[in-house]
PDB file of N, CA and C in Angstrom:
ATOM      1  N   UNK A   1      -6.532   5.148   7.117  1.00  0.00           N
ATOM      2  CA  UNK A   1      -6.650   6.237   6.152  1.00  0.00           C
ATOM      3  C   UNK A   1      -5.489   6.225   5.172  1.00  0.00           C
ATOM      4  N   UNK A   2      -5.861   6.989   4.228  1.00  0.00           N
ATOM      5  CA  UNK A   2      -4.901   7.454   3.083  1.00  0.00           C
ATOM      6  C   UNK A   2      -3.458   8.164   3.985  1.00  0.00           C
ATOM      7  N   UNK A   3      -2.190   7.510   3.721  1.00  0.00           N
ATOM      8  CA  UNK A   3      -1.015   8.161   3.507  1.00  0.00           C
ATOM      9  C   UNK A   3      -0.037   8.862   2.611  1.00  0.00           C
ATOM     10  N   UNK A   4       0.499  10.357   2.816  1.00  0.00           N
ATOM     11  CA  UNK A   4       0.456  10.977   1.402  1.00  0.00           C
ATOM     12  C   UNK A   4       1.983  10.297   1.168  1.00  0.00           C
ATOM     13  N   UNK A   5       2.678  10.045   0.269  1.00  0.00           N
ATOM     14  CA  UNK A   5       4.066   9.441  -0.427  1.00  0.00           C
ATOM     15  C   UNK A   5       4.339  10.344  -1.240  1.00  0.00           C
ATOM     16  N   UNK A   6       5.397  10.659  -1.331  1.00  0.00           N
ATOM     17  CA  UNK A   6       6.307  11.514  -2.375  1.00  0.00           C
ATOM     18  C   UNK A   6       6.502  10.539  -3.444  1.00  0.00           C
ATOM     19  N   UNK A   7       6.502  11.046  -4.751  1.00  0.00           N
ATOM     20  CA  UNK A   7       6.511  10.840  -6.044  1.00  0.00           C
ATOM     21  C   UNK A   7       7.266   9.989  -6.586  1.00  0.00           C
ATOM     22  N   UNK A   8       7.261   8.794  -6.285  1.00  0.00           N
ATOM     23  CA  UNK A   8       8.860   7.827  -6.908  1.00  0.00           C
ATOM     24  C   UNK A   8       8.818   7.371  -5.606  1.00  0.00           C
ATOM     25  N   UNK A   9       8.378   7.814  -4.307  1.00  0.00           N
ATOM     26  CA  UNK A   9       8.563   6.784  -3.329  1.00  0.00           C
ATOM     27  C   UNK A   9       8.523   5.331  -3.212  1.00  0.00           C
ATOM     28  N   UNK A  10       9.783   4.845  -2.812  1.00  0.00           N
ATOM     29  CA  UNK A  10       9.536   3.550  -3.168  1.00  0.00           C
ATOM     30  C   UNK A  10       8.595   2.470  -1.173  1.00  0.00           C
ATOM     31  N   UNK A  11       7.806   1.772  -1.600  1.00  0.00           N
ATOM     32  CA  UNK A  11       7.519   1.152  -0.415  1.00  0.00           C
ATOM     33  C   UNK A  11       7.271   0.001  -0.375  1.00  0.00           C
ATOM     34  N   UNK A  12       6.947  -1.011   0.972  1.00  0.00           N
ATOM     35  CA  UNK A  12       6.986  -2.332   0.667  1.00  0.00           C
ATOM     36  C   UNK A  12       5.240  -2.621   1.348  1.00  0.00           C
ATOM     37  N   UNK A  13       4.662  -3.398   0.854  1.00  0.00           N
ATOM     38  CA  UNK A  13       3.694  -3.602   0.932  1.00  0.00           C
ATOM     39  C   UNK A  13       2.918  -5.252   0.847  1.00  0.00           C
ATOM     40  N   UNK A  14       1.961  -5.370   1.512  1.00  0.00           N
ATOM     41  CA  UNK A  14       1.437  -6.854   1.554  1.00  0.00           C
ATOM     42  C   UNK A  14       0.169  -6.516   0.783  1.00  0.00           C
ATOM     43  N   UNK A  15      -0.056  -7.558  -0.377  1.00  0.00           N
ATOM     44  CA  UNK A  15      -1.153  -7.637  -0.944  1.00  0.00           C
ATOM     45  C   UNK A  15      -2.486  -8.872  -0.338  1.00  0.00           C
ATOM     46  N   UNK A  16      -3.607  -8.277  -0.053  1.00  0.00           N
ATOM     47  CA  UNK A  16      -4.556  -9.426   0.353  1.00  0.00           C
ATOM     48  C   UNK A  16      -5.880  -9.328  -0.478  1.00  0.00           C
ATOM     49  N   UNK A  17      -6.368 -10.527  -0.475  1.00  0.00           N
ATOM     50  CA  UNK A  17      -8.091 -10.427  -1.174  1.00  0.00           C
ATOM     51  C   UNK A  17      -8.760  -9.546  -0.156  1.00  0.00           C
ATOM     52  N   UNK A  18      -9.354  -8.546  -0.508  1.00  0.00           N
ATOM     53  CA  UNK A  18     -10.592  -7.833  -0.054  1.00  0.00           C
ATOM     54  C   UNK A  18     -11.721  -8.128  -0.712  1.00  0.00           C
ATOM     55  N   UNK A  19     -12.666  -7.262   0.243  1.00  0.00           N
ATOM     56  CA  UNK A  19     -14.146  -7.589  -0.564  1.00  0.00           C
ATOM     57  C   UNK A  19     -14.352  -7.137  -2.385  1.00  0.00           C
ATOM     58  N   UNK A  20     -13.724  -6.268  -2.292  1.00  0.00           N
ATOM     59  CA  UNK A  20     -13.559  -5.886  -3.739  1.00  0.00           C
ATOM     60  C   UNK A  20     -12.434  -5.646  -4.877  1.00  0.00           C
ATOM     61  N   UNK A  21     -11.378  -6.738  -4.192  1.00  0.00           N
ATOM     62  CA  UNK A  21     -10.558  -7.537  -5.274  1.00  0.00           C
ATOM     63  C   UNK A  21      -9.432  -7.632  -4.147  1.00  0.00           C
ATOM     64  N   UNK A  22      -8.392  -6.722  -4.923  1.00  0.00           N
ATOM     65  CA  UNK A  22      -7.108  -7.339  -4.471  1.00  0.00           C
ATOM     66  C   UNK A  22      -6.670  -5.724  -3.643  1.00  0.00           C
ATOM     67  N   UNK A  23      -6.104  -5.344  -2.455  1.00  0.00           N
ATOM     68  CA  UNK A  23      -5.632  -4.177  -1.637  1.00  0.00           C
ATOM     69  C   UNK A  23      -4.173  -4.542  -0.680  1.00  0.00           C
ATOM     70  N   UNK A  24      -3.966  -3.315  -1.038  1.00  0.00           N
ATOM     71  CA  UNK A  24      -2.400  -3.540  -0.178  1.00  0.00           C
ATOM     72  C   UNK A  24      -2.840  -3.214   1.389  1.00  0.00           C
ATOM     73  N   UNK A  25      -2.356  -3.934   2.083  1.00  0.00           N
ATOM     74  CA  UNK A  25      -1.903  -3.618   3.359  1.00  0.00           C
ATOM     75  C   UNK A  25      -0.579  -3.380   4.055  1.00  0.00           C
ATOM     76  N   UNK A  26      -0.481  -2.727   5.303  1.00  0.00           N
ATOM     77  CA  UNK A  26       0.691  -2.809   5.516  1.00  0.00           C
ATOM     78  C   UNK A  26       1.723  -2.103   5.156  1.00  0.00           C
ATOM     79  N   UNK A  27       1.460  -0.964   4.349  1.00  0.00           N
ATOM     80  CA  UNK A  27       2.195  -0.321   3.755  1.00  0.00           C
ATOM     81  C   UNK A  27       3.158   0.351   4.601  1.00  0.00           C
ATOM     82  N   UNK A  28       4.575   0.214   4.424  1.00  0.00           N
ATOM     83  CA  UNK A  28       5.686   0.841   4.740  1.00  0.00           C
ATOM     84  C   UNK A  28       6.795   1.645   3.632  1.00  0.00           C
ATOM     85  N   UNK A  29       7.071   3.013   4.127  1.00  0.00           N
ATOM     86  CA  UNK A  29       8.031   3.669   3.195  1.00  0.00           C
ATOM     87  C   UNK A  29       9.365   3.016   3.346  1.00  0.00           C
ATOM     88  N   UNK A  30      10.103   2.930   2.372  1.00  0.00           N
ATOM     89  CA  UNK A  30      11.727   2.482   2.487  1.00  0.00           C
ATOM     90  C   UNK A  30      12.388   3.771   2.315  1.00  0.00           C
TER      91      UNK A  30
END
């Protein structure tokens, strides 16, 4: 599911091909 992030949050993230283009995974706050 959706995680909510504060505004300017910065995070690190893995990009992969999905079925319908390109989606981050993996998402972590710093």
């Amino acid at each position: 599911g959706f995680k909510t992030l504060a505004e300017g949050q910065k995070v690190e993230f893995t990009v992969t091909q999905g079925q319908k283009g390109p989606q981050a995974e993996n998402i972590v706050p710093l």
